[in-house]
Protein backbone atom coordinates (compact mmCIF):
# COMPACT_ATOMS: atom_id res chain seq x y z
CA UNK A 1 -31.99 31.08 70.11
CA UNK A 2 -28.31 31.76 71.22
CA UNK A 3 -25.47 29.46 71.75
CA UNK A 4 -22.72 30.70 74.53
CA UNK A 5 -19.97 28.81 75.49
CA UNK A 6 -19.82 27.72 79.76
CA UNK A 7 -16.80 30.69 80.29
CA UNK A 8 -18.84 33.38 78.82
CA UNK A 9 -22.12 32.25 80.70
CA UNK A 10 -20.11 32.17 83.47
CA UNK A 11 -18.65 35.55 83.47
CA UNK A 12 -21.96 37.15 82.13
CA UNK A 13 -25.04 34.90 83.94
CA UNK A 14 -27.01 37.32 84.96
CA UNK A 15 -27.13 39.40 80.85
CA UNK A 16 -28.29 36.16 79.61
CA UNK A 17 -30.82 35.34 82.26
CA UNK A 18 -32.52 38.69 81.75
CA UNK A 19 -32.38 37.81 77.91
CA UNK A 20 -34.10 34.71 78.63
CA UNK A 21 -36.64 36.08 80.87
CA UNK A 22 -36.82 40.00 79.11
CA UNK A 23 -36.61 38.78 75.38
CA UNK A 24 -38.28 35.52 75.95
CA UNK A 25 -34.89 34.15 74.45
CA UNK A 26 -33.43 30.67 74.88
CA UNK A 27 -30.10 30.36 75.55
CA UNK A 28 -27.81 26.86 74.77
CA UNK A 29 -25.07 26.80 77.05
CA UNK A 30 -22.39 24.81 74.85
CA UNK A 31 -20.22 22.20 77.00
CA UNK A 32 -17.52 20.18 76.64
CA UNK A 33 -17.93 16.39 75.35
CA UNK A 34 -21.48 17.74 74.30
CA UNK A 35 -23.26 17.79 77.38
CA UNK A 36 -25.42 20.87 76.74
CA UNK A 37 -27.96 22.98 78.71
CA UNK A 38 -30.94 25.21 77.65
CA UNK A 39 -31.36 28.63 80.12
CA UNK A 40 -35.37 29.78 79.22
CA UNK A 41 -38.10 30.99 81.12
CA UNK A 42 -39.53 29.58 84.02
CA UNK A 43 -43.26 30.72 81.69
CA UNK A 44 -41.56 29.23 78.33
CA UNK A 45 -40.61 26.00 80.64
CA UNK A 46 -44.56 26.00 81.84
CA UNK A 47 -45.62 26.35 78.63
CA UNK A 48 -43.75 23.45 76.64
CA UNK A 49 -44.40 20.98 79.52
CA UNK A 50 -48.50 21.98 79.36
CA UNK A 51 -47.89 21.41 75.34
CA UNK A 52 -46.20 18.01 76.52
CA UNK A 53 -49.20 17.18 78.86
CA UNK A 54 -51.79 18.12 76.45
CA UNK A 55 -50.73 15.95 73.69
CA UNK A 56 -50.17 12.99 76.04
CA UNK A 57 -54.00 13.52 77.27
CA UNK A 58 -55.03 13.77 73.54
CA UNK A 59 -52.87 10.56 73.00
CA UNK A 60 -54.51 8.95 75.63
CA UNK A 61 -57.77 10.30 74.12
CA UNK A 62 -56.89 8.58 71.04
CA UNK A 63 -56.44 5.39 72.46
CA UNK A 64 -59.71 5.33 73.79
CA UNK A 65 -61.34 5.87 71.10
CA UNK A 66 -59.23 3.00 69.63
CA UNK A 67 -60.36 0.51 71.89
CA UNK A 68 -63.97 1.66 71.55
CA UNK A 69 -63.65 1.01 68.17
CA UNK A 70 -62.33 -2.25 68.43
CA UNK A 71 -65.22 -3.26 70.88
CA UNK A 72 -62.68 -3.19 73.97
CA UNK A 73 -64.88 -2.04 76.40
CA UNK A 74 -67.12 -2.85 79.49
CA UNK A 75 -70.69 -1.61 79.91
CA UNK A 76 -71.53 -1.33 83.69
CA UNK A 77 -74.91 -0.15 84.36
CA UNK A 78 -75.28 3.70 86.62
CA UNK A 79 -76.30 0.85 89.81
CA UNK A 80 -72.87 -0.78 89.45
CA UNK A 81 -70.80 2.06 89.02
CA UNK A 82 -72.80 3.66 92.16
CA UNK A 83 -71.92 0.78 93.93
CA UNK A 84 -68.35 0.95 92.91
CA UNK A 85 -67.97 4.65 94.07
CA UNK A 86 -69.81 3.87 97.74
CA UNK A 87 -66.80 0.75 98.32
């Protein structure tokens, strides 16, 4: 991970996009009044926000289970959810 101030970003963008992109390297661009940016990888990007998805799903997952435990659930029969699906 590498920490550039906004000037020298500025004056050498396209360097530290290949390093992002080449080197799989993230890049903080440092701001004034601490109002920061993060240059990566359009992959790296995909990759934490699947990571982010996942665990929400497993999360949700969890839940579930949860309430299944607790006996917070409703038993249709396979006629009544057919019915449901032909509305």
């Amino acid at each position: 991970m590498l920490a550039v101030n906004y000037s020298t970003i500025r004056s050498k963008l396209k360097d530290y996009c290949d390093k992002a992109t080449d080197e799989n390297e993230t890049v903080i661009v440092t701001r004034k009044d601490e109002k920061n940016v993060v240059i990566m990888s359009l992959d790296k990007y995909n990759e934490i926000m699947r990571t982010a998805r996942n665990a929400e799903y497993l999360d949700m997952i969890d839940r579930s289970i949860e309430q299944v435990r607790q006996g917070k659930v409703v038993v249709k029969s396979m006629a009544e959810l057919e019915a449901l699906a032909d509305e």
